[in-house]
C-alpha atoms as a PDB file:
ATOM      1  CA  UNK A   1    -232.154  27.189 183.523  1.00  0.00           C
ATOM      2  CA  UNK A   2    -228.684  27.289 185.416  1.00  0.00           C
ATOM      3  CA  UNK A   3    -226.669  30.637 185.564  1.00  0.00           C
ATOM      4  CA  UNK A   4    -224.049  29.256 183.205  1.00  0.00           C
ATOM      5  CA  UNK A   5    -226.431  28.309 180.546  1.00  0.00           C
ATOM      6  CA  UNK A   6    -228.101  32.022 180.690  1.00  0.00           C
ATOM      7  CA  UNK A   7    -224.386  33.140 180.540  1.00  0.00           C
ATOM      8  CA  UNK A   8    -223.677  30.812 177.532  1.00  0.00           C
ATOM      9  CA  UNK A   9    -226.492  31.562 175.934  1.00  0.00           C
ATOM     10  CA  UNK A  10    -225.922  35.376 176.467  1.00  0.00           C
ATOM     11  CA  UNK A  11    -222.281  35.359 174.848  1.00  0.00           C
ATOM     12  CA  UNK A  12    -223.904  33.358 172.028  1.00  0.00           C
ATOM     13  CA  UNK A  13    -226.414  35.578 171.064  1.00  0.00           C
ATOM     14  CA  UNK A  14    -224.009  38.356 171.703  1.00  0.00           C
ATOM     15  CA  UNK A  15    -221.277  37.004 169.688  1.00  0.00           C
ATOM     16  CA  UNK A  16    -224.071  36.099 166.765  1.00  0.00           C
ATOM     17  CA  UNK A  17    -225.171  40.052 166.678  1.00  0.00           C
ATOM     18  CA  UNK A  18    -221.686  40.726 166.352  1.00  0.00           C
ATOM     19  CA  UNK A  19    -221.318  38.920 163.048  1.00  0.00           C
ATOM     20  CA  UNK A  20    -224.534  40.282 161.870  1.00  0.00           C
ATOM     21  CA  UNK A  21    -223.488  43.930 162.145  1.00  0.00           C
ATOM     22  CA  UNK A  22    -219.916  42.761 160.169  1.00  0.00           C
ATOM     23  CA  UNK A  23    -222.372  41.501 157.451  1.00  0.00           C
ATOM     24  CA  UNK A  24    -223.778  45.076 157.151  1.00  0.00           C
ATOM     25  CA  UNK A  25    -221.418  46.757 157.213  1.00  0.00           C
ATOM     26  CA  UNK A  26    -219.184  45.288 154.499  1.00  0.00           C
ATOM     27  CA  UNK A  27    -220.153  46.467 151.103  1.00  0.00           C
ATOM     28  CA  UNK A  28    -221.779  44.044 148.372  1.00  0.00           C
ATOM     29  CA  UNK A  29    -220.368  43.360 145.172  1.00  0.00           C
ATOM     30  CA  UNK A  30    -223.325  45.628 143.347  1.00  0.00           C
ATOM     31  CA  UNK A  31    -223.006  48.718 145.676  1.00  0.00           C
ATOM     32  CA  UNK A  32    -218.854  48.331 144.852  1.00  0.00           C
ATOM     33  CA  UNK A  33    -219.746  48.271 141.199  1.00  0.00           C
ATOM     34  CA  UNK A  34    -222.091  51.121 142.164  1.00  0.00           C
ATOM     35  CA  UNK A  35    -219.858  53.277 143.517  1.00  0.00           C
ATOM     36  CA  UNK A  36    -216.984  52.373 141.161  1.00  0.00           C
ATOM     37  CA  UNK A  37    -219.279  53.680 138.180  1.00  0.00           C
ATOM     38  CA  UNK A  38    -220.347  56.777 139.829  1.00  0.00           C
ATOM     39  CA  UNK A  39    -216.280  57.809 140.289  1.00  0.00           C
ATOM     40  CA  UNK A  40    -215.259  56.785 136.905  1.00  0.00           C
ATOM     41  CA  UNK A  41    -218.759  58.420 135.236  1.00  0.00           C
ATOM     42  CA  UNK A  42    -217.635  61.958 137.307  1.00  0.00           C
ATOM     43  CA  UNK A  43    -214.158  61.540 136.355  1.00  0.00           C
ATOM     44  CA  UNK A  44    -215.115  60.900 132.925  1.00  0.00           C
ATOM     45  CA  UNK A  45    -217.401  64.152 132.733  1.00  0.00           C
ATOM     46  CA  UNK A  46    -215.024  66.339 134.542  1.00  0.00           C
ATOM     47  CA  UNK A  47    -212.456  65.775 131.920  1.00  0.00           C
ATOM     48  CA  UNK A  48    -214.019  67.185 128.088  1.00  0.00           C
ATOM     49  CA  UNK A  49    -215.845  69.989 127.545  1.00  0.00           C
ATOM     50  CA  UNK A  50    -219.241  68.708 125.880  1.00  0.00           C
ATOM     51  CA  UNK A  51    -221.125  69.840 122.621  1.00  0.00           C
ATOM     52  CA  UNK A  52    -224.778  68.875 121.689  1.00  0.00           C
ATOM     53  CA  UNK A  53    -224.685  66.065 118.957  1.00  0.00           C
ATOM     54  CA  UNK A  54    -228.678  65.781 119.242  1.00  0.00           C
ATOM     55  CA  UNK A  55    -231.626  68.320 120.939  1.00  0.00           C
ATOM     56  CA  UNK A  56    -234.727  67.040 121.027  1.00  0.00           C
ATOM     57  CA  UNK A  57    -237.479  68.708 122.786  1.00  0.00           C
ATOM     58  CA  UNK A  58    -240.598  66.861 124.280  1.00  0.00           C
ATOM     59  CA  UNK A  59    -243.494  68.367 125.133  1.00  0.00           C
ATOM     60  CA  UNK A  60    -247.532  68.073 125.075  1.00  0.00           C
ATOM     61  CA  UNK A  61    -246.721  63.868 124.002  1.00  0.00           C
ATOM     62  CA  UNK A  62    -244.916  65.198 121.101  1.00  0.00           C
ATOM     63  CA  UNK A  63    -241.297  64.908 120.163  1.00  0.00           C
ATOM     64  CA  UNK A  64    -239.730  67.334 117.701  1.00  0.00           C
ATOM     65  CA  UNK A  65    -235.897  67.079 117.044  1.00  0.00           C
ATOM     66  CA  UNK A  66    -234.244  70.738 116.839  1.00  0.00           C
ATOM     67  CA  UNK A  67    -230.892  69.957 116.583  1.00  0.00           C
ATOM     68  CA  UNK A  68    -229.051  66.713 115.378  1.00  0.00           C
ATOM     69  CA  UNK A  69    -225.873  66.315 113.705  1.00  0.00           C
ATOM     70  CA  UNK A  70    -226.706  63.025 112.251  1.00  0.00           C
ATOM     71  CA  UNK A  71    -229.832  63.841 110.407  1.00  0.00           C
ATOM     72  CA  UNK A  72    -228.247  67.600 109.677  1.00  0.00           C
ATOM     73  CA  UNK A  73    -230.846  69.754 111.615  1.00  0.00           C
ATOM     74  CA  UNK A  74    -230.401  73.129 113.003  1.00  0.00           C
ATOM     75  CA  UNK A  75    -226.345  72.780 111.848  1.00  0.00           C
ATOM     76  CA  UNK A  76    -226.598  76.822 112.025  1.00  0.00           C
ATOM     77  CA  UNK A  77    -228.725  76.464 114.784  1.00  0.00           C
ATOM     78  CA  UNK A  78    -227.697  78.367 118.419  1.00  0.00           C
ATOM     79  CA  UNK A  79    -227.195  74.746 119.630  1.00  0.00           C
ATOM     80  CA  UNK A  80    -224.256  73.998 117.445  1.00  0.00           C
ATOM     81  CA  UNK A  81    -222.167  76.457 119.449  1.00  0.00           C
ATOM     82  CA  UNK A  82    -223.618  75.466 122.836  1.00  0.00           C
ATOM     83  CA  UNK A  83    -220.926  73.827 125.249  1.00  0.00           C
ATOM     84  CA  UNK A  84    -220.962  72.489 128.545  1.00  0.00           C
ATOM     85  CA  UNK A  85    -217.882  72.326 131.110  1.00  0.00           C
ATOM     86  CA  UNK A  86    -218.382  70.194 133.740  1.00  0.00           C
ATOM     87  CA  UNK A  87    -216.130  71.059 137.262  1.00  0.00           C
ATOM     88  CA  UNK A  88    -214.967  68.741 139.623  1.00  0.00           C
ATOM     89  CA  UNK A  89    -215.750  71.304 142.334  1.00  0.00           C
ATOM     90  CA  UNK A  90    -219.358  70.290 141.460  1.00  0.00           C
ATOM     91  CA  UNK A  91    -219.765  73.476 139.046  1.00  0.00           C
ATOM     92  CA  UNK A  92    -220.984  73.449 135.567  1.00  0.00           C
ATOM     93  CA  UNK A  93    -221.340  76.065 133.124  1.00  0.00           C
ATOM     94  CA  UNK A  94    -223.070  76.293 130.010  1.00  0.00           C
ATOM     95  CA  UNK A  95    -222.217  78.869 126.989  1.00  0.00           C
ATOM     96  CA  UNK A  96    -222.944  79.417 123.184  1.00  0.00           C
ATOM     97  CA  UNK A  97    -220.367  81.985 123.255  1.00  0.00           C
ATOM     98  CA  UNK A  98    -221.951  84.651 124.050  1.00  0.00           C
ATOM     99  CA  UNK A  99    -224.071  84.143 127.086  1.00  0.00           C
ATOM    100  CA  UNK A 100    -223.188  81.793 129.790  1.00  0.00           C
ATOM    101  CA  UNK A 101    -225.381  80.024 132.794  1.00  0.00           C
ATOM    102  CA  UNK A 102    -223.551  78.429 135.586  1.00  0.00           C
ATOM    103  CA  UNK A 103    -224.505  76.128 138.054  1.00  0.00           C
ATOM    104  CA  UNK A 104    -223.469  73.151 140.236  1.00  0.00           C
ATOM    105  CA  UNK A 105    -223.939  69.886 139.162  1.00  0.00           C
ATOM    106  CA  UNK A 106    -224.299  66.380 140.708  1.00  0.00           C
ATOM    107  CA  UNK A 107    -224.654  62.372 139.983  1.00  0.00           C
ATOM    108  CA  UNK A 108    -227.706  61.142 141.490  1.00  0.00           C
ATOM    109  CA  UNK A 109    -228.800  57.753 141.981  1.00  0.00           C
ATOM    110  CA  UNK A 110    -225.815  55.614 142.028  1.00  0.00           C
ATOM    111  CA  UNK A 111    -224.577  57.674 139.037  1.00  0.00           C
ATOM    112  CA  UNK A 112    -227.945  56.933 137.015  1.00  0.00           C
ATOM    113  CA  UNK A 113    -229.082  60.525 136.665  1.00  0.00           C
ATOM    114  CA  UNK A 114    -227.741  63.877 136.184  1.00  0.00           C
ATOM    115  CA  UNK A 115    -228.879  66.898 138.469  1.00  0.00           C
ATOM    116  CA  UNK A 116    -228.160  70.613 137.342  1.00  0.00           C
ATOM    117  CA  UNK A 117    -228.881  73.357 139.256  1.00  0.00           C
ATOM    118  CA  UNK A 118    -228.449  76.730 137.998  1.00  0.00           C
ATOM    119  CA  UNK A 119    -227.442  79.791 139.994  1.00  0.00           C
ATOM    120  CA  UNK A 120    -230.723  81.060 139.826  1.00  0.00           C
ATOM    121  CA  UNK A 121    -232.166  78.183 141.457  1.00  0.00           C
ATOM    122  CA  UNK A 122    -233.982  76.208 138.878  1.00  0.00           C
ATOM    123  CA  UNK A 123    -232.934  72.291 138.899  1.00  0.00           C
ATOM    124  CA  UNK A 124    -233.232  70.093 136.036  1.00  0.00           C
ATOM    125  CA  UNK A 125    -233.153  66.179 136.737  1.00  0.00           C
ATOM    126  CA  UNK A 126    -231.760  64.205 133.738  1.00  0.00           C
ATOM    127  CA  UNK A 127    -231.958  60.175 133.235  1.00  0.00           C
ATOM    128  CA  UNK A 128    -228.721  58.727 131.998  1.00  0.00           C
ATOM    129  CA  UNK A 129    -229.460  56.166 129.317  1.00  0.00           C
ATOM    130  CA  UNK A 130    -225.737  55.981 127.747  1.00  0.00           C
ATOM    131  CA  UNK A 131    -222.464  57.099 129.537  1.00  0.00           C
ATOM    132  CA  UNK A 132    -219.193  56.665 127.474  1.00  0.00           C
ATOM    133  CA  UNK A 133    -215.693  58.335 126.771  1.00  0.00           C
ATOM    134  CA  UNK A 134    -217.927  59.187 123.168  1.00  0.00           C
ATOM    135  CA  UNK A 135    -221.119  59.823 124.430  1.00  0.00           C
ATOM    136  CA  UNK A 136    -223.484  60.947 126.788  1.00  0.00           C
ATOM    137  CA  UNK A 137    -227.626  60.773 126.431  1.00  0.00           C
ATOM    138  CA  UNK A 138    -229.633  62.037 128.850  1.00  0.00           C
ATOM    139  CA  UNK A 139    -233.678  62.129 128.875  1.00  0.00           C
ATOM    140  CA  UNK A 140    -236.460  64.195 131.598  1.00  0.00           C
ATOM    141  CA  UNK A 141    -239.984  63.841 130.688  1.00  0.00           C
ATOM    142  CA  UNK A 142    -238.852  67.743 128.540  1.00  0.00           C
ATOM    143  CA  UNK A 143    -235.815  67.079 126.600  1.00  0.00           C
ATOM    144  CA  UNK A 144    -233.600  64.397 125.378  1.00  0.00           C
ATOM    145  CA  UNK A 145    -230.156  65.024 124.493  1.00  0.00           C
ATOM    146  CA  UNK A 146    -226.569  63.288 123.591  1.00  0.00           C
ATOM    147  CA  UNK A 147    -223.378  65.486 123.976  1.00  0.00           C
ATOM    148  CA  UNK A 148    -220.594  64.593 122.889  1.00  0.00           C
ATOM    149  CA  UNK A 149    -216.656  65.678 123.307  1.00  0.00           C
ATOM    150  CA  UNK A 150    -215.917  69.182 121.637  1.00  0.00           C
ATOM    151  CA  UNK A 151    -213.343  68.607 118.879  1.00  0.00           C
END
């Protein structure tokens, strides 16, 4: 092989790796999407202060519901006065007026989960099912809950 077709052949493959690291580095259309869910779910979370509309605790493979608007369970219930405030410095606290646990708080998983941490160190790890302006339902293999925006 001559000099100039090692050159050429050089500056080829160079220019091809050169387009290849453009590729990766320019975003696909699902990791935009992504992205724009996880800023519009924090926005969305950030802005209301929260109130259970269902409780439902889950353990040894059963399910037993101890709060639920809908159904009219536990209305008198500690969890009816239970709210959650959601910071966008990444803080959280929770309250049913008369005692209060704070925390920090995070979106995990392109936005799929929700991660709270409490000042005492214990971290809970939530799977979003439904995320809207009305709603909110989150599931761990514990508890399942909806919140919804305090009136």
């Amino acid at each position: 092989m001559t000099m100039r077709k090692a050159l050429f052949l050089l500056l080829f493959v160079a220019i091809g790796s050169l387009q290849s690291c453009d590729d990766r580095i320019t975003p696909n259309e699902s990791l935009k999407e992504a992205l724009e869910q996880a800023q519009k779910r924090n926005a969305l979370l950030v802005q209301k202060t929260w109130r259970f509309y269902l409780y439902e605790n889950k353990s040894n493979g059963t399910s037993s519901v101890i709060y639920s608007e809908k159904d009219g369970i536990g209305l008198k219930s500690e969890y009816s006065r239970i709210t959650y405030v959601f910071k966008e410095d990444g803080t959280f606290s929770i309250s049913n007026g008369t005692n209060t646990m704070n925390g920090k708080w995070r979106l995990a998983q392109m936005a799929t989960s929700l991660e709270l941490t409490s000042d005492s160190g214990l971290t809970s790890t939530y799977t979003i099912n439904q995320f809207s302006e009305t709603a909110i339902e989150c599931e761990s293999a514990t508890d399942k809950f909806i919140l919804i925006p305090k009136q």
